[in-house]
Protein backbone atom coordinates (compact mmCIF):
# COMPACT_ATOMS: atom_id res chain seq x y z
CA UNK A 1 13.10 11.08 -38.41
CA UNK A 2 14.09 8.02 -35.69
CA UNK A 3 14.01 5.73 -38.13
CA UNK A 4 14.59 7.04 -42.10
CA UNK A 5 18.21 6.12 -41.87
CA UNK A 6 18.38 2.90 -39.89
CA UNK A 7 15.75 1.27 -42.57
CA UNK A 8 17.06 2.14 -45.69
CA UNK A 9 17.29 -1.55 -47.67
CA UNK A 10 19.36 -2.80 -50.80
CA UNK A 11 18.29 -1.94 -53.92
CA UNK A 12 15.32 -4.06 -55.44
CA UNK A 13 15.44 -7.26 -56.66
CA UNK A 14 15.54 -8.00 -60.58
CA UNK A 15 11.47 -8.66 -60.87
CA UNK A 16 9.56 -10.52 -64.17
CA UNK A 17 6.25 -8.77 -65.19
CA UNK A 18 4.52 -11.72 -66.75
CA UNK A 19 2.18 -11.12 -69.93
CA UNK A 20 -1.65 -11.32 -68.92
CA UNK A 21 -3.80 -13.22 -70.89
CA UNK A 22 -6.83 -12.09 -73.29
CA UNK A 23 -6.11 -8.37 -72.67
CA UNK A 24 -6.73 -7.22 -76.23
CA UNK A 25 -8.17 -3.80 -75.66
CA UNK A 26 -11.50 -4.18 -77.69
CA UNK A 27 -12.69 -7.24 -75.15
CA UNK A 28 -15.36 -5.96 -72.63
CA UNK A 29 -14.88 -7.98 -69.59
CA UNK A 30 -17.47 -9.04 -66.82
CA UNK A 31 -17.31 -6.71 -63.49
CA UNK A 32 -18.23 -8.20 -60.37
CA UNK A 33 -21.58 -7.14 -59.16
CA UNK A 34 -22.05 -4.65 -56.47
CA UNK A 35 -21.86 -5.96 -52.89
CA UNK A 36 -25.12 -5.38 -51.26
CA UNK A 37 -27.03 -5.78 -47.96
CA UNK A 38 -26.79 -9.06 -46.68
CA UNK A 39 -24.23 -10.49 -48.77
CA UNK A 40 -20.95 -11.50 -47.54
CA UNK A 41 -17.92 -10.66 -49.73
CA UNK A 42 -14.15 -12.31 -48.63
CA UNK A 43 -11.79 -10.33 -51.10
CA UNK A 44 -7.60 -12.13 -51.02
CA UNK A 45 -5.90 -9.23 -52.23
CA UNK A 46 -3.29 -9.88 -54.77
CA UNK A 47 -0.27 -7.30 -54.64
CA UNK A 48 2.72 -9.45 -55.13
CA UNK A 49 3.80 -8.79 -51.88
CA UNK A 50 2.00 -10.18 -49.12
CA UNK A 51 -1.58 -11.16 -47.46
CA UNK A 52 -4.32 -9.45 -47.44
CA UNK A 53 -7.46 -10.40 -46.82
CA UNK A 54 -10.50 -7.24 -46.82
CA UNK A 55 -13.99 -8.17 -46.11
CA UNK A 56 -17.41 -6.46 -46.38
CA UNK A 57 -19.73 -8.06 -43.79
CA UNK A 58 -23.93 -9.00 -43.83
CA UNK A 59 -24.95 -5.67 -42.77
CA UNK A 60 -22.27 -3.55 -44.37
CA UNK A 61 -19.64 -3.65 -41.53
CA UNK A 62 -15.81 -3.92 -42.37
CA UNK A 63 -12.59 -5.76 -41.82
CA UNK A 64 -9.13 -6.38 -42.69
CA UNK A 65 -7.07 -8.91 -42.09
CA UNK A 66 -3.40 -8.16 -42.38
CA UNK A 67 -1.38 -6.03 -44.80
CA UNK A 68 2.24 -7.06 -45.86
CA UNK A 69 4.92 -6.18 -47.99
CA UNK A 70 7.92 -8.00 -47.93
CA UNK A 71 10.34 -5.60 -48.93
CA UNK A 72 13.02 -5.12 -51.49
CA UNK A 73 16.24 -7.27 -51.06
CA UNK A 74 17.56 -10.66 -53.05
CA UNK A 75 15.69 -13.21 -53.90
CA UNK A 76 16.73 -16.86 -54.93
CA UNK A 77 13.86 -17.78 -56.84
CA UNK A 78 11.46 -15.95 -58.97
CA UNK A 79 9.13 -13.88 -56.74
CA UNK A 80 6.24 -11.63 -58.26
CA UNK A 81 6.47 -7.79 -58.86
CA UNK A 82 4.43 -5.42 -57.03
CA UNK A 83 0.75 -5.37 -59.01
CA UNK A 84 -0.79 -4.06 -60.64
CA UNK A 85 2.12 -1.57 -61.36
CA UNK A 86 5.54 -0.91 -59.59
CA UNK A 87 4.84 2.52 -60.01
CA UNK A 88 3.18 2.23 -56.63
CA UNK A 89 3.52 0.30 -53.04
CA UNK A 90 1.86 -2.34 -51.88
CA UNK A 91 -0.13 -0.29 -49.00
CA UNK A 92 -1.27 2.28 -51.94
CA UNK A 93 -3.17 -1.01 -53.92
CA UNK A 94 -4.87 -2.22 -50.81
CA UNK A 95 -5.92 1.37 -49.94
CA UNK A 96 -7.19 1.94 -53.31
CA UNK A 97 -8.67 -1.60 -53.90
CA UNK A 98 -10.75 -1.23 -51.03
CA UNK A 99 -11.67 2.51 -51.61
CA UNK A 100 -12.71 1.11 -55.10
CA UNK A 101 -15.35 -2.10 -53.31
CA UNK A 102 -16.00 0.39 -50.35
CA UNK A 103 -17.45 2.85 -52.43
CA UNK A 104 -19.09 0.78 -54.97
CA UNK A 105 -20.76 -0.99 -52.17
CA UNK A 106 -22.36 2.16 -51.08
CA UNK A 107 -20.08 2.71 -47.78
CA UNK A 108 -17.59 5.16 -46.66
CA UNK A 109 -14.49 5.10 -48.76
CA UNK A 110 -12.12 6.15 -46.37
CA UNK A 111 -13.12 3.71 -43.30
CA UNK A 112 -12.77 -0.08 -41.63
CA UNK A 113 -14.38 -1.17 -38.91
CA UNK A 114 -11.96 -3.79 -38.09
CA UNK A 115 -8.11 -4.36 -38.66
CA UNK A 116 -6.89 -7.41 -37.16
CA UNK A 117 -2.51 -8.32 -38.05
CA UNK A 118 -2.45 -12.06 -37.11
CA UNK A 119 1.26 -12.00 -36.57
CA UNK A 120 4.56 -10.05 -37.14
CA UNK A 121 6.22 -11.29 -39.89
CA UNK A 122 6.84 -8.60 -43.24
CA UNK A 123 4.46 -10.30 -45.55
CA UNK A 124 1.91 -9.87 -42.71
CA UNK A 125 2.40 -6.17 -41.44
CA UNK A 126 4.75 -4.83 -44.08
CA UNK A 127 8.71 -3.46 -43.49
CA UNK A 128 10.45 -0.49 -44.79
CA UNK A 129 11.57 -0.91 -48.66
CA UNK A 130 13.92 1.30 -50.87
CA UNK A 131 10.43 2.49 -52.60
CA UNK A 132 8.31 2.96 -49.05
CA UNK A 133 7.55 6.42 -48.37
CA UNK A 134 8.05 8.31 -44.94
CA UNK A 135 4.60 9.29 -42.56
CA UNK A 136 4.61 13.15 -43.11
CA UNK A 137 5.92 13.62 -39.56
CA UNK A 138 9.18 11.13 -40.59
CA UNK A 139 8.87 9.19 -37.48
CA UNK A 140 8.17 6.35 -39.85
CA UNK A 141 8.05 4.25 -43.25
CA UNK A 142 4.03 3.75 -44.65
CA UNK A 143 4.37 0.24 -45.77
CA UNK A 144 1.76 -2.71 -45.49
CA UNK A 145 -0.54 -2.26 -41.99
CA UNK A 146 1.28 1.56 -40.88
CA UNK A 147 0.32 2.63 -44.85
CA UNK A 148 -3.46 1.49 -44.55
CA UNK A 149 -3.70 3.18 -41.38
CA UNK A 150 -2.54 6.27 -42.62
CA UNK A 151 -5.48 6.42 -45.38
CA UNK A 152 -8.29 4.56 -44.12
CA UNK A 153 -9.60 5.25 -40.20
CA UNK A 154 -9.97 2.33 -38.49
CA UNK A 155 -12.57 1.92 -35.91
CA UNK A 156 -10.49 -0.92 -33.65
CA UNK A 157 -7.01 -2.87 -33.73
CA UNK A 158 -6.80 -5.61 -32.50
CA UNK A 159 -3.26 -7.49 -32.97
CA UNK A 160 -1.33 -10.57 -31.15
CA UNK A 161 1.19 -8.61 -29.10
CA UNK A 162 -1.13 -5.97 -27.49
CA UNK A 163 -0.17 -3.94 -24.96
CA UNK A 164 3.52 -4.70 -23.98
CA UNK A 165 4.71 -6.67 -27.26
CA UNK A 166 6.75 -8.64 -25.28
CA UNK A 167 5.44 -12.48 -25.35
CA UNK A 168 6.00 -14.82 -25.40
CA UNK A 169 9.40 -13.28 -24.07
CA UNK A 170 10.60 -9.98 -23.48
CA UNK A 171 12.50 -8.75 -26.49
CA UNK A 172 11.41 -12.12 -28.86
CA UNK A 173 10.26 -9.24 -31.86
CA UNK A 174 12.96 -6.71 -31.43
CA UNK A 175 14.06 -5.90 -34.84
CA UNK A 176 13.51 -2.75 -37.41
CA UNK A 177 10.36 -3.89 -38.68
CA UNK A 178 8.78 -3.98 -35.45
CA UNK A 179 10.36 -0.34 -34.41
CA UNK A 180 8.69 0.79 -37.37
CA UNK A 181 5.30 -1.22 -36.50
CA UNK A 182 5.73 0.47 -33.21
CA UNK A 183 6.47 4.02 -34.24
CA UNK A 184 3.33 4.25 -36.13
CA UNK A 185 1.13 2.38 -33.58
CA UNK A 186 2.29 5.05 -31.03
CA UNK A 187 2.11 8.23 -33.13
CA UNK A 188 -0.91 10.33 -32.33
CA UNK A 189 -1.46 10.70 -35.74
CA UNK A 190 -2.59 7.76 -36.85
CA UNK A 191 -6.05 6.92 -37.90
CA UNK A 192 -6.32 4.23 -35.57
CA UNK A 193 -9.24 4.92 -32.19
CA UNK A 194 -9.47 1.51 -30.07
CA UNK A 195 -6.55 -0.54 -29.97
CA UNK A 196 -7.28 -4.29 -27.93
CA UNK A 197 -5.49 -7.58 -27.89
CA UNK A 198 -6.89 -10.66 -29.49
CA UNK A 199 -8.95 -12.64 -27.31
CA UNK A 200 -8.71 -16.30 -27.94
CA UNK A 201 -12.17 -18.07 -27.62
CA UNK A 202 -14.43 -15.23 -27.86
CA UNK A 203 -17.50 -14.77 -30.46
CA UNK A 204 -17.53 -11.22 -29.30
CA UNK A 205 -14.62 -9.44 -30.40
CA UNK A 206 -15.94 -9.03 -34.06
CA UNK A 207 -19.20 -8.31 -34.28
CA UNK A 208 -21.84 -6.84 -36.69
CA UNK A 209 -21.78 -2.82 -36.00
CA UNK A 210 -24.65 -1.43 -37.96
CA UNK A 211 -27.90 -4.39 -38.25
CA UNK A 212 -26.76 -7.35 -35.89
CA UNK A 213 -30.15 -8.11 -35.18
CA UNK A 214 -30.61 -9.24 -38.96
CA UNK A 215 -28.04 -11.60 -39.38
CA UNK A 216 -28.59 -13.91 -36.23
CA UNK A 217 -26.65 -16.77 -37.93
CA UNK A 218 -23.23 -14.60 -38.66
CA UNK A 219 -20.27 -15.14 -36.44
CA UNK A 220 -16.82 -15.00 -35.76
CA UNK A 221 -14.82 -17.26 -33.59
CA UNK A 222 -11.03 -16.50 -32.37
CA UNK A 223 -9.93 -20.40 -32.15
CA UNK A 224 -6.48 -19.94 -31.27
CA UNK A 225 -3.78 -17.22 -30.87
CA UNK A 226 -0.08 -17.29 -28.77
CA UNK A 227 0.32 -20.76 -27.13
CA UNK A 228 -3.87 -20.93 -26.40
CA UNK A 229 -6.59 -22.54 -28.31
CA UNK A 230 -10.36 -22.74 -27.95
CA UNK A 231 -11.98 -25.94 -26.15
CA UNK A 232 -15.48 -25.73 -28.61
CA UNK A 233 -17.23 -24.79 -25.44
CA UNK A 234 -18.18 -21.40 -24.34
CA UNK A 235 -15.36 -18.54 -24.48
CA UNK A 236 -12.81 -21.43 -22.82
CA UNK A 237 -9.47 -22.13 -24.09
CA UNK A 238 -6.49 -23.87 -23.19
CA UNK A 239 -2.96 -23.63 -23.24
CA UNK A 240 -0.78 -26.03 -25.48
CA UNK A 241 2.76 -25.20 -25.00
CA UNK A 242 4.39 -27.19 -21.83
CA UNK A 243 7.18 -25.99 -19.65
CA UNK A 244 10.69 -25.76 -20.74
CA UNK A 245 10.53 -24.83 -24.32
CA UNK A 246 13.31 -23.32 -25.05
CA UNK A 247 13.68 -19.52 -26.68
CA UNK A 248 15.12 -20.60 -30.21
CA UNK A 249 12.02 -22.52 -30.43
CA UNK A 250 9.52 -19.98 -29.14
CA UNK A 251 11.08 -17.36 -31.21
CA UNK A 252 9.07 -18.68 -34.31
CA UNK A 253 6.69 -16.35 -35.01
CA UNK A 254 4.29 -18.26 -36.69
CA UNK A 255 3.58 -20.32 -33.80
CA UNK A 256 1.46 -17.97 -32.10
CA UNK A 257 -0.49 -16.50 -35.37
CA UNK A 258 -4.30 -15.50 -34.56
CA UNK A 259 -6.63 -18.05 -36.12
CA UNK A 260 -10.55 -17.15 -36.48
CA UNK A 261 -13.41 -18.73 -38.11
CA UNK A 262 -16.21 -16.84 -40.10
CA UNK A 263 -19.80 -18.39 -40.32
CA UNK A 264 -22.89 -17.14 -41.88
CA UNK A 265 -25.81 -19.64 -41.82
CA UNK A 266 -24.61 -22.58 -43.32
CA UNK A 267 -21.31 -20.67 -44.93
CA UNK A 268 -17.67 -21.36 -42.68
CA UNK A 269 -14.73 -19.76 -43.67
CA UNK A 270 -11.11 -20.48 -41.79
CA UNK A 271 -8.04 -18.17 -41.36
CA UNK A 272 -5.21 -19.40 -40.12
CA UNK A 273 -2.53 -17.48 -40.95
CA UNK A 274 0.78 -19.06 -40.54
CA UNK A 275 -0.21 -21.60 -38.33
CA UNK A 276 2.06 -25.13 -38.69
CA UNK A 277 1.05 -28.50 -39.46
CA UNK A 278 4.45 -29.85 -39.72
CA UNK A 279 5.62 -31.07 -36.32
CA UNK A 280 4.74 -33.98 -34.19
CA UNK A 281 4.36 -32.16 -31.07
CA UNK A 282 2.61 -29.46 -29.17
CA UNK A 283 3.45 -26.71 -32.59
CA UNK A 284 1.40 -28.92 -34.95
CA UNK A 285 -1.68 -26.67 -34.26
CA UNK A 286 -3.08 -27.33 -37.53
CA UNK A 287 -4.22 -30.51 -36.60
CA UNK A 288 -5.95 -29.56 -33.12
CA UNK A 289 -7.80 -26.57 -35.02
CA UNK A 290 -8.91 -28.98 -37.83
CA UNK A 291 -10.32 -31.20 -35.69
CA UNK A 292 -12.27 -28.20 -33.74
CA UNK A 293 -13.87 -27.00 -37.01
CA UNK A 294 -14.19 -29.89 -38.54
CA UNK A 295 -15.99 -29.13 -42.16
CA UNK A 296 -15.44 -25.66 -43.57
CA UNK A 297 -16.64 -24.53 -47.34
CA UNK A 298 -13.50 -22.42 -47.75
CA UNK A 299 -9.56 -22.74 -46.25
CA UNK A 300 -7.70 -19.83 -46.51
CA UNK A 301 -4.20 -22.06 -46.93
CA UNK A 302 -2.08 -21.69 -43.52
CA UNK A 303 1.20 -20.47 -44.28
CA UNK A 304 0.69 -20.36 -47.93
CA UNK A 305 0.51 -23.97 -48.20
CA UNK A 306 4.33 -24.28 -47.74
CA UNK A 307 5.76 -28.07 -47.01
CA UNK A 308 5.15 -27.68 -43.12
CA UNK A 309 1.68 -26.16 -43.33
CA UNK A 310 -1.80 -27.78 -44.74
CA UNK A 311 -1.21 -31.37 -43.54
CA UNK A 312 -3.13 -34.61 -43.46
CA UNK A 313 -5.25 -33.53 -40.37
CA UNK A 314 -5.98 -29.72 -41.86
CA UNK A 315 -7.25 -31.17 -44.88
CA UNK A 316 -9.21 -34.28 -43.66
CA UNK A 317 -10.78 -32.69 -41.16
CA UNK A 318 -12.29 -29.49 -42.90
CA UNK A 319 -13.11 -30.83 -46.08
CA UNK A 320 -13.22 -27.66 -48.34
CA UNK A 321 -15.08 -27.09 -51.17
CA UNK A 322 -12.32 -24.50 -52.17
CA UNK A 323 -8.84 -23.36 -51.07
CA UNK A 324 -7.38 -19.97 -51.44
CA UNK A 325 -3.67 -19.58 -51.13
CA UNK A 326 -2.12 -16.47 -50.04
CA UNK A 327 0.88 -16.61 -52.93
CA UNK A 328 3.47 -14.88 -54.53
CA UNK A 329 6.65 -16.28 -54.71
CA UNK A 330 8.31 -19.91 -55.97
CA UNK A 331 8.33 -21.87 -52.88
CA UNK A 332 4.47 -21.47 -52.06
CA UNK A 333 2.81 -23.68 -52.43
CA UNK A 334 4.80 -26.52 -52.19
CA UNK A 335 4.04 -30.05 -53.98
CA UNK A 336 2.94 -31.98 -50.77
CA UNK A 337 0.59 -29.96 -49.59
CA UNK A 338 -1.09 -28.98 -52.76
CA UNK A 339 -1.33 -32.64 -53.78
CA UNK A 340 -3.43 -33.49 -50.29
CA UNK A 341 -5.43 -30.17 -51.19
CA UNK A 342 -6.13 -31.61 -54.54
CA UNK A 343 -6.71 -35.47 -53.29
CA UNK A 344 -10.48 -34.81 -53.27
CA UNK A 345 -10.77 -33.98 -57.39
CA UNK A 346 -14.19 -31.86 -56.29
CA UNK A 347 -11.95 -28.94 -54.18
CA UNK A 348 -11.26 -26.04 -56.19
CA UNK A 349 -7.94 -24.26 -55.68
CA UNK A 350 -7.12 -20.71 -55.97
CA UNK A 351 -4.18 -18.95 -55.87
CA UNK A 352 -3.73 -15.18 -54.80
CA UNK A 353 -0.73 -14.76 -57.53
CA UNK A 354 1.44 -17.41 -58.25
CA UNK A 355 4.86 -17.15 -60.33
CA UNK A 356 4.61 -19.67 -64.28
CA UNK A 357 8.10 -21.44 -62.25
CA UNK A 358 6.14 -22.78 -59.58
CA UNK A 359 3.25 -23.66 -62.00
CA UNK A 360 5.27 -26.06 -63.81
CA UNK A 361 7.26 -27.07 -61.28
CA UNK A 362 3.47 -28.36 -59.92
CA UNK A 363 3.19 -30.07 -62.94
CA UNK A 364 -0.65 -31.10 -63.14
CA UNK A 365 -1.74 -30.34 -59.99
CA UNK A 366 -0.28 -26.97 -61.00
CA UNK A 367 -2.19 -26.76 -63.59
CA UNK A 368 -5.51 -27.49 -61.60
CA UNK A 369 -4.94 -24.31 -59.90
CA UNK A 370 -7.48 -21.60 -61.27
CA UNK A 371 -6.40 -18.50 -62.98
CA UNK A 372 -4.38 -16.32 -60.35
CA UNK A 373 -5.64 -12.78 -59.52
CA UNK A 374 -7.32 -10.58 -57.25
CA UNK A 375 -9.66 -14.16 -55.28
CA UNK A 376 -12.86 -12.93 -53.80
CA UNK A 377 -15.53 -15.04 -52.66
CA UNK A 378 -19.40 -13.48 -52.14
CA UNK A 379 -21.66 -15.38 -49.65
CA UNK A 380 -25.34 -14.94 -50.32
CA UNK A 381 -27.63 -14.06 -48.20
CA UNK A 382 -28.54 -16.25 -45.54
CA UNK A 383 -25.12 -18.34 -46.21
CA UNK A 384 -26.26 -21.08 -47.95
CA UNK A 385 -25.00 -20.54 -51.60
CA UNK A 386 -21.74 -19.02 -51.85
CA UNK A 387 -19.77 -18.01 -55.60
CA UNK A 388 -16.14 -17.85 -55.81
CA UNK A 389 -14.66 -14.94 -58.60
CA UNK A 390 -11.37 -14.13 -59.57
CA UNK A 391 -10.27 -10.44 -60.96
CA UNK A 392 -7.39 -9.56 -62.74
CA UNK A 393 -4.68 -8.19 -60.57
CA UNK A 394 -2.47 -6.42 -63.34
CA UNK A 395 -5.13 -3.40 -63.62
CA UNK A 396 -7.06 -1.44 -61.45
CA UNK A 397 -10.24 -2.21 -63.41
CA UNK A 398 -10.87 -5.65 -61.60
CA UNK A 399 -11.83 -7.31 -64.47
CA UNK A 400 -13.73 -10.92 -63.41
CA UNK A 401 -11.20 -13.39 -65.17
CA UNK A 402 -13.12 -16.92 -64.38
CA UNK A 403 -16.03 -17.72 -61.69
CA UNK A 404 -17.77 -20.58 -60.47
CA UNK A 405 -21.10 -21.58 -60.50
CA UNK A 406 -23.43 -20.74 -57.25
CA UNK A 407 -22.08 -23.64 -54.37
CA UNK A 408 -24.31 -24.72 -51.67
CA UNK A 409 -22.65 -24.66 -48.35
CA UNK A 410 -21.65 -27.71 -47.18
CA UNK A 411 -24.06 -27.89 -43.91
């Protein structure tokens, strides 16, 4: 009950439900074929609301990455609706859209073997809305991460600020949306049994839980996380942020956003999170982690490709065969950074929802940018052919609305 008063928000914002194309109800539309054993499958979640990224491993073990919902409040420019329907939150769709892959996959419905929140910012971990519902013991709202964890068990969470919250100074996330992040966290009824911290530099955190011994080329890498980055050798890291900074700066949460790299075989996928590109000092860890991956067959966009994210570096250095941007909203992404994205006319770009203003306002290079949906990308097995789908987001039948060809890794 702590906390059902102090987070009530303003009413919702005025939203646009754009028309979907070919929906005419005689049209039988392509599903995507069943995950199966030894195929990876990288599903960007479109809700309207946040990131999400859910992902079925080799050998059939789970993870999430993130779960936002930003809320209900004023917006300047046009921002999506909740999708499919408003009729339900944001944490309902993700439950229900991986139930729905879970299942048809042939594994439990109701479980994830990983959840990993890269940072604490609303579209990343969700915040109480005027439509979020209360936990049945009221100590808290269900929205984004606290929702998920409500309906699917999770195996072990691992998160940036674990186990005081308090870097990288005491009090720096103080605010409702962390007291409700909190509240669930600590209430014995969540669905949550191992809770760690991320571990910057280690292949060992997330590993393959049911057949490791058949995917000997599979991987994942925490480069960078809260001031420290890997060194490429080993489990060593090193710190980047000097002496002296001062709190207004470290208070940007974005700046210490968990980063990891997923490779299968020849197959490398980055997530960055909100990781910045836009500075010319010690914050501009796009370029460092670039440079430490070098060439990677698909970028999940830092911070949604937004003017200070995706630079020169980022792009040069990974090369991508495609880009998937986290989207939902006018300002993301910006014109800069999808132009460098779309320098090299073989990339592909994707966009997990994206408003018709921002298209335009793109002009061509916004037109470039595939049909918006549901973005999920399926590895073969082995990694070295990988197929990139996108499904509609405005049902719950996941209709495949365009897909690429089979693309051979890049090394």
């Amino acid at each position: 009950m702590i906390l059902l008063a102090a987070l009530a928000f303003a009413a919702a914002a005025c939203y646009r439900e754009l028309p979907f194309p070919d929906d005419e109800e005689e049209k039988t539309f392509e599903q995507l074929p069943s995950w199966q054993k030894g195929y990876m499958d990288i599903h960007q979640i479109s809700t309207g609301r946040g990131n999400c990224t859910f992902m079925i491993l080799p050998d059939g073990t789970t993870m999430m990455v993130d779960a936002g919902d930003l809320g209900s409040g004023s917006f300047k420019q046009e921002i999506m609706s909740r999708v499919p329907y408003t009729s339900r939150t944001p944490g309902e769709w993700i439950v229900r859209y991986a139930s729905h892959f879970l299942e048809d996959a042939g594994l439990p419905s109701d479980k994830l073997d990983y959840m990993l929140v890269t940072h604490f910012h609303n579209d990343h971990i969700g915040t109480p809305a005027d439509y979020s519902l209360p936990s049945n013991n009221g100590k808290y709202f269900m929205t984004g991460v606290s929702h998920v964890g409500n309906f699917l068990n999770i195996e072990d969470f691992i998160d940036r600020g674990y186990p005081d919250y308090n870097f990288p100074y005491a009090g720096v996330i103080d605010n409702a949306m962390m007291d409700n992040y909190m509240a669930f966290l600590n209430d014995d009824a969540n669905l949550i049994v191992n809770r760690s911290a991320f571990e910057v530099g280690s292949a060992g955190q997330f590993v393959l839980k049911n057949a490791p011994q058949d995917y000997p080329s599979f991987s994942i890498r925490n480069i960078y996380c809260n001031g420290r980055i890997w060194t490429g050798e080993g489990g060593t890291t090193e710190n980047l942020v000097p002496d002296g900074v001062d709190q207004n700066t470290l208070s940007d949460e974005n700046l210490w956003s968990a980063v990891i790299n997923v490779n299968y075989g020849d197959f490398d996928y980055h997530s960055g999170a909100d990781i910045l590109g836009g500075y010319g000092d010690w914050r501009n860890v796009e370029s460092k982690v670039g440079k430490l991956i070098g060439e990677t067959d698909v970028v999940l966009c830092n911070h949604h490709a937004y003017k200070d994210a995706m630079n020169a570096d980022m792009v040069n250095s990974t090369k991508p065969q495609a880009y998937v941007i986290p989207v939902w909203d006018y300002y993301h992404p910006e014109e800069a950074p999808l132009a460098r994205m779309m320098s090299n006319p073989e990339s592909m770009v994707f966009a997990a929802g994206l408003v018709e203003s921002n298209r335009t306002r793109l002009l061509e290079n916004g037109e470039r940018i595939k049909p918006e949906g549901h973005i999920v990308v399926r590895v073969y097995e082995g990694g070295s052919e990988f197929q990139v789908y996108v499904l509609n987001d405005r049902n719950t039948d996941y209709d495949v609305l365009y897909k690429t060809e089979r693309i051979t890794s890049n090394k």
